[in-house]
Protein backbone atom coordinates (compact mmCIF):
# COMPACT_ATOMS: atom_id res chain seq x y z
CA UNK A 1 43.83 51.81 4.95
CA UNK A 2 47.29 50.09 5.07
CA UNK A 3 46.27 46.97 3.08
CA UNK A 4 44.91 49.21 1.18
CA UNK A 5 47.74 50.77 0.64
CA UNK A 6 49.34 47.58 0.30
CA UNK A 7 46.87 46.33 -2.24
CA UNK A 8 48.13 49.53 -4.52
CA UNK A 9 51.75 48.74 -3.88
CA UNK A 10 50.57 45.39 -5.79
CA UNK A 11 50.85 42.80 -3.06
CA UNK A 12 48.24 40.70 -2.11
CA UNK A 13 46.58 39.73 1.10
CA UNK A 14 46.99 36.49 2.56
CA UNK A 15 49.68 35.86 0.67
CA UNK A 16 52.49 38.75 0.62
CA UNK A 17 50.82 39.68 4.04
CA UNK A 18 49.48 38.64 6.51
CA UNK A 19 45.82 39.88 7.86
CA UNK A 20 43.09 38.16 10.01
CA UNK A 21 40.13 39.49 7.90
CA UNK A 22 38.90 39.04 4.45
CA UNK A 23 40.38 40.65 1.47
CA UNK A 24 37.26 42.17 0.34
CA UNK A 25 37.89 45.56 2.49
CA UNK A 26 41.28 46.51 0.92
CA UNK A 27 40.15 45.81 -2.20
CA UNK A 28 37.37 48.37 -1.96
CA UNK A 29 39.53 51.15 0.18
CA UNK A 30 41.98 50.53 -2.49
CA UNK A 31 39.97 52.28 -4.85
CA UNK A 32 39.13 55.03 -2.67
CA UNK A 33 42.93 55.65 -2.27
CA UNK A 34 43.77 55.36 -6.24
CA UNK A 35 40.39 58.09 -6.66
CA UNK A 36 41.86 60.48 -4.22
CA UNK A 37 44.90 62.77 -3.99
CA UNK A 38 47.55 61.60 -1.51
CA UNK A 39 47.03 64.29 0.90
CA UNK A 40 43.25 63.72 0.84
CA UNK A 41 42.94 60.03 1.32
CA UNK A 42 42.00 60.01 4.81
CA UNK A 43 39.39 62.67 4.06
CA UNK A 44 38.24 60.80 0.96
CA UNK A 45 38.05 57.64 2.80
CA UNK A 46 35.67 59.64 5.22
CA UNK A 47 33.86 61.29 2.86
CA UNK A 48 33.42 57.48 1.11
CA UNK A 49 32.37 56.33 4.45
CA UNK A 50 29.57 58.66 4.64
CA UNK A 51 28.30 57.55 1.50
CA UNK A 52 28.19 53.74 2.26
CA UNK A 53 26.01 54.55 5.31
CA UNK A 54 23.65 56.53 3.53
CA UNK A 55 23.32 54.22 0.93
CA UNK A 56 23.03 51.25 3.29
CA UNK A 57 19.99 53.05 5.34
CA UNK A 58 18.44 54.13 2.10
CA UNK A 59 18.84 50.48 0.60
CA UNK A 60 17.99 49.00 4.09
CA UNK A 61 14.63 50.61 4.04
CA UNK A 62 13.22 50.73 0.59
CA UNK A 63 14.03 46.95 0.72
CA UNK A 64 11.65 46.85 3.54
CA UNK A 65 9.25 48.81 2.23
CA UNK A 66 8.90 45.53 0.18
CA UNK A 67 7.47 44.01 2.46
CA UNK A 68 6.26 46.39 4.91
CA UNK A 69 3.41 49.15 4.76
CA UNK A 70 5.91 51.77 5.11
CA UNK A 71 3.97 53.89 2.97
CA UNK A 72 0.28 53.06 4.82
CA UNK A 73 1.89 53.19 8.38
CA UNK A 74 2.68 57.57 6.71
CA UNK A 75 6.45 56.43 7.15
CA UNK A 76 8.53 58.33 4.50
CA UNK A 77 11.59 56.11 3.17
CA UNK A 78 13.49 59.21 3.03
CA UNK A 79 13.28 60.38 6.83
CA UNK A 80 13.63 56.93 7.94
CA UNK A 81 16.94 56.79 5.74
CA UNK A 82 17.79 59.74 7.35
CA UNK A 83 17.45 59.02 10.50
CA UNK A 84 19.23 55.60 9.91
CA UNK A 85 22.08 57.75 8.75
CA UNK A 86 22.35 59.47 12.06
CA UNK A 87 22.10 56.68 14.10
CA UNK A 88 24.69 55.04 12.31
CA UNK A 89 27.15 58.05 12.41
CA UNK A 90 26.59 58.52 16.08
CA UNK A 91 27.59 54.68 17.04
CA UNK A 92 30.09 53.93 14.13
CA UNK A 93 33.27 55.90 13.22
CA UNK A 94 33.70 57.06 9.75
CA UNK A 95 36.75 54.96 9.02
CA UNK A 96 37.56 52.14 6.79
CA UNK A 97 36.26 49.07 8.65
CA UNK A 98 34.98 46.08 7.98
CA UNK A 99 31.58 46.31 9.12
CA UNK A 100 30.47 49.49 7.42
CA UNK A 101 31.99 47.85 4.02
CA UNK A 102 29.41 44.34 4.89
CA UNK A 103 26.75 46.19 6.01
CA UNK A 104 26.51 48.40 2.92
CA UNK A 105 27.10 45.17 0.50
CA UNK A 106 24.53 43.27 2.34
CA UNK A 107 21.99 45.94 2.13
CA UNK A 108 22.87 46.60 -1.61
CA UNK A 109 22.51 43.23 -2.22
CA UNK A 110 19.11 43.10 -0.37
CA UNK A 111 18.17 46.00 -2.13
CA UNK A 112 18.67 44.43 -5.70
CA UNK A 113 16.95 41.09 -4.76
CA UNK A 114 13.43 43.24 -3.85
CA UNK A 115 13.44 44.90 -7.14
CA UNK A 116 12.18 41.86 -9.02
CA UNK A 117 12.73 37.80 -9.86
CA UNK A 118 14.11 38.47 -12.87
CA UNK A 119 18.14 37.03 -13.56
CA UNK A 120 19.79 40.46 -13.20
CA UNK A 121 18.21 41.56 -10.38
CA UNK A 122 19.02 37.79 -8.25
CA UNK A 123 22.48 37.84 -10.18
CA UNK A 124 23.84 41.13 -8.85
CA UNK A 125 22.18 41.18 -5.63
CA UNK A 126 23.95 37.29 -5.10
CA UNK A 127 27.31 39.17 -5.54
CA UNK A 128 26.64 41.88 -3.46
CA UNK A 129 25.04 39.74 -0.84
CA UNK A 130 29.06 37.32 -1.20
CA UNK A 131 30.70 40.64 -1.58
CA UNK A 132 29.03 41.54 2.07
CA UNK A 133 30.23 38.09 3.31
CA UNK A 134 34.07 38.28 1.97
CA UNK A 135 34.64 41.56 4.26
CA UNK A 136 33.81 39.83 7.44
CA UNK A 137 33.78 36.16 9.28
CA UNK A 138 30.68 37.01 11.44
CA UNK A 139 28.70 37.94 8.25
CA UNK A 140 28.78 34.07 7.33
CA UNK A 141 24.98 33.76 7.38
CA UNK A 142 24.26 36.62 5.02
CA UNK A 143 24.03 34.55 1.51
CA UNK A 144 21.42 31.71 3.32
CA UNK A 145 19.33 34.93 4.66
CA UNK A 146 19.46 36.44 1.58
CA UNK A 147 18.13 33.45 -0.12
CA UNK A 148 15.33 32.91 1.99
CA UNK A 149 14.91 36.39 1.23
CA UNK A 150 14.60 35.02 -2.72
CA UNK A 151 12.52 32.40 -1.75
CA UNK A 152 9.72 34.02 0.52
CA UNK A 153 9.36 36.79 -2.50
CA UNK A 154 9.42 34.78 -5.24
CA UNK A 155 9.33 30.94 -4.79
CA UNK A 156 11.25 28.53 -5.37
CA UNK A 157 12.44 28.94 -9.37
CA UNK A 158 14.05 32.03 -8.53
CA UNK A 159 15.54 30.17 -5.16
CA UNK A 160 17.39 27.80 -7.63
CA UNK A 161 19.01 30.61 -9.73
CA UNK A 162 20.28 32.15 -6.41
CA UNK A 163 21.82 29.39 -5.51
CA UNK A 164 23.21 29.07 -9.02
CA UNK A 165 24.68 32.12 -8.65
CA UNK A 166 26.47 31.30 -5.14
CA UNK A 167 27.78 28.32 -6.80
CA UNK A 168 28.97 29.49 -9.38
CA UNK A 169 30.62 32.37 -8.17
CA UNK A 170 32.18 30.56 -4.76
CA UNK A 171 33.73 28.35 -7.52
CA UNK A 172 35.26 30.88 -9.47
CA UNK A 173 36.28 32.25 -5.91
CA UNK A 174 38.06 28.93 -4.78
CA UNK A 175 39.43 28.17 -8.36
CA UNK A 176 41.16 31.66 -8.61
């Protein structure tokens, strides 16, 4: 939460600062801390954190219900989401960090690229999926999984758009 805090005082990572991980993290905290009271941030930051791991199980596993028989093995989305949830509260703290913030892109991003080929769906989840990757070095590999993701669902038209959209966004990313 302090380049967070940092981020709100109106410096910039990287540049007024110095930090060994990607921007992407106090960028998102940031908001947490400008949407909360000041004596509530930590709590708000918790509460935030909570939500990111229930999203990212719930994402997680309706994406795979995409491609597995979730529903023919009697496997409820909603009670594996659940469980996912505990799991990931029992081995993770609820802090800001890094991970939580990739994992929870990543699986949004997977989550929007199983709702369909069409341009919106590849377009958004392609930012969430380089959202994922610009809150963590080790999550370097998640836009080429995510577009064999696009191109094992939906061939190889909707393959080129992905990669469309990672080149033209990295672009815009190196340019700014």
């Amino acid at each position: 939460l302090a380049y967070s805090w940092r981020v709100l005082l109106g410096e910039l990572p990287h540049r007024d600062f110095i930090s060994v991980r990607p921007a992407m993290p106090a960028y998102i905290h940031a908001l947490v801390l400008l949407l909360t009271p000041e004596r509530l941030e930590m709590i708000g930051d918790r509460l935030f954190n909570y939500a990111m791991m229930t999203a990212s199980s719930y994402f997680l596993f309706a994406s795979l219900d995409r491609w597995l028989p979730l529903r023919k093995l009697h496997l409820n989305i909603y009670v594996m989401s659940a469980i996912g949830f505990i799991f990931s509260m029992h081995n993770f703290p609820a802090m800001a960090w890094t991970t939580t913030d990739g994992v929870f892109l990543f699986s949004l991003g997977l989550y929007l690229l199983t709702r369909g080929n069409d341009t919106r769906w590849i377009l958004l989840g392609m930012l969430a999926v380089l959202a994922g990757q610009l809150t963590k070095q080790s999550f370097i590999l998640m836009p080429p999984m995510a577009l064999v993701v696009v191109a094992v669902l939906y061939g190889w038209r909707a393959l080129l758009k992905a990669v469309g959209v990672l080149a033209a966004a990295s672009a815009i990313l190196t340019l700014w």
